[in-house]
Protein backbone atom coordinates (compact mmCIF):
# COMPACT_ATOMS: atom_id res chain seq x y z
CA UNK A 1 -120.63 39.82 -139.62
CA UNK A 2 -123.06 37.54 -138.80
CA UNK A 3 -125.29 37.93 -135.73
CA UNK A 4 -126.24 34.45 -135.76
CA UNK A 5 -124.31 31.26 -136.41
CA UNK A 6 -126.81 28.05 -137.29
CA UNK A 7 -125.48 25.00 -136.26
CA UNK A 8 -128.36 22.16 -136.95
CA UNK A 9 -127.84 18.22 -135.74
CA UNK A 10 -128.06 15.97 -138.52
CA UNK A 11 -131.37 15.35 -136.74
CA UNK A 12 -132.70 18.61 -137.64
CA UNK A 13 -131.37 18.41 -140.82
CA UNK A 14 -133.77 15.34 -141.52
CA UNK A 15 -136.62 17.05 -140.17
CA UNK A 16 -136.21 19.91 -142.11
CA UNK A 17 -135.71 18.44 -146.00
CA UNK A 18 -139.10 16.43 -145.93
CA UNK A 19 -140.41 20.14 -145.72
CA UNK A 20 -138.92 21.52 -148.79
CA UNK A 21 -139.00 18.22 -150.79
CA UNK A 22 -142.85 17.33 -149.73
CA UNK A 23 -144.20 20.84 -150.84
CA UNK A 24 -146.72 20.25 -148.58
CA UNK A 25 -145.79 23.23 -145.99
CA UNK A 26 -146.60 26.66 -146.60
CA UNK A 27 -144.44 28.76 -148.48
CA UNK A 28 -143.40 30.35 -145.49
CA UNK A 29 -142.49 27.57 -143.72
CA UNK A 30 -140.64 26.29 -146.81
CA UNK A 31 -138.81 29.65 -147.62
CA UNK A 32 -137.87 29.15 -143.21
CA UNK A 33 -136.50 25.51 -143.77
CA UNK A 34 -134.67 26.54 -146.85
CA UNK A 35 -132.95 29.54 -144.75
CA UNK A 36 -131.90 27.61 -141.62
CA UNK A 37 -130.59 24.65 -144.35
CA UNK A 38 -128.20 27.35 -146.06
CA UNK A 39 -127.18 28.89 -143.02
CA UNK A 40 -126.17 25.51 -141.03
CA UNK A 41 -122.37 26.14 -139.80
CA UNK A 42 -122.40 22.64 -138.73
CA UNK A 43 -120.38 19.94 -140.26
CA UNK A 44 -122.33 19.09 -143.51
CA UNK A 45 -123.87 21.97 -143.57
CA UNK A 46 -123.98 24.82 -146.37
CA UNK A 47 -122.79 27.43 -144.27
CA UNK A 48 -123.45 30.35 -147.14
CA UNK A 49 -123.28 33.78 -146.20
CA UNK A 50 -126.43 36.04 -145.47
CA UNK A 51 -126.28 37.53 -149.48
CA UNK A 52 -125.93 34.68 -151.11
CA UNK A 53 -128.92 33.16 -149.20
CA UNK A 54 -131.28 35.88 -149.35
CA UNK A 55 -130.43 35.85 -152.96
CA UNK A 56 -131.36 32.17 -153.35
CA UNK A 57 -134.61 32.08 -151.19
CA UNK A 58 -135.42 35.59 -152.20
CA UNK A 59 -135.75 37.12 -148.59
CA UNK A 60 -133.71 40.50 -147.58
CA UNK A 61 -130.82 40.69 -145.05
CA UNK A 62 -131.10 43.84 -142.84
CA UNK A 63 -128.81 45.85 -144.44
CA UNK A 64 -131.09 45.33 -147.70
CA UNK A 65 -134.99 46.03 -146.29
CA UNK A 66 -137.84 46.74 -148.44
CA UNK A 67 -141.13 47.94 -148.10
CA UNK A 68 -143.38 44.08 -147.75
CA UNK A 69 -140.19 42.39 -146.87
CA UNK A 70 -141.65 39.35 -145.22
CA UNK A 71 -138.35 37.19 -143.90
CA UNK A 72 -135.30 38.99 -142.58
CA UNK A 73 -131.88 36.76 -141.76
CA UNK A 74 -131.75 38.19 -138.26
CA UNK A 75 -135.20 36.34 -137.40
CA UNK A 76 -133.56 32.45 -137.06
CA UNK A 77 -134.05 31.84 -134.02
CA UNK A 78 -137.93 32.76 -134.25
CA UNK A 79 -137.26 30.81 -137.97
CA UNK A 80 -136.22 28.09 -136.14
CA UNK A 81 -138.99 27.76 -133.71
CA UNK A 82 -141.43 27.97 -136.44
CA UNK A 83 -140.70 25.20 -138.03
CA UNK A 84 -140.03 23.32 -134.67
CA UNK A 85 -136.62 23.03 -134.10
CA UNK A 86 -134.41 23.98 -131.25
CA UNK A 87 -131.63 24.95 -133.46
CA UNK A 88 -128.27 26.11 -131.43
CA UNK A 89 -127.39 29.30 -132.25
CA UNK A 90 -124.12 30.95 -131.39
């Protein structure tokens, strides 16, 4: 079950793709845009499960830690702040 559910405004959305397409952000801050755009509930949105995103951005869920893991799923609301959004999470 997820412990988070992202729900970003289209708004957010828009501020968040110039930061994967530019490739002008850090990696980090890429690999954070790329996890809240996956995990957006909201109409539009992706909405993929925890797995299938971790798999995709090639960060580990809890369930799957690693020693030098460096981006876990349950962090999106610290993601989110990082890359300056105020995403609503429920």
């Amino acid at each position: 079950m997820k412990k988070y559910k992202v729900t970003l405004t289209s708004d957010e959305r828009l501020q968040l793709e110039p930061l994967i397409a530019a490739g002008q952000a850090s990696a980090l801050k890429q690999a954070h845009a790329r996890v809240l755009l996956k995990a957006d509930a909201a109409p539009g949105g992706l909405a993929w499960s925890d797995s299938r995103i971790a798999e995709a951005v090639e960060v580990s869920t809890v369930d799957d830690r690693a020693p030098g893991v460096r981006l876990e799923m349950t962090m999106l609301p610290w993601i989110a702040s990082v890359v300056g959004l105020g995403a609503a999470f429920a």
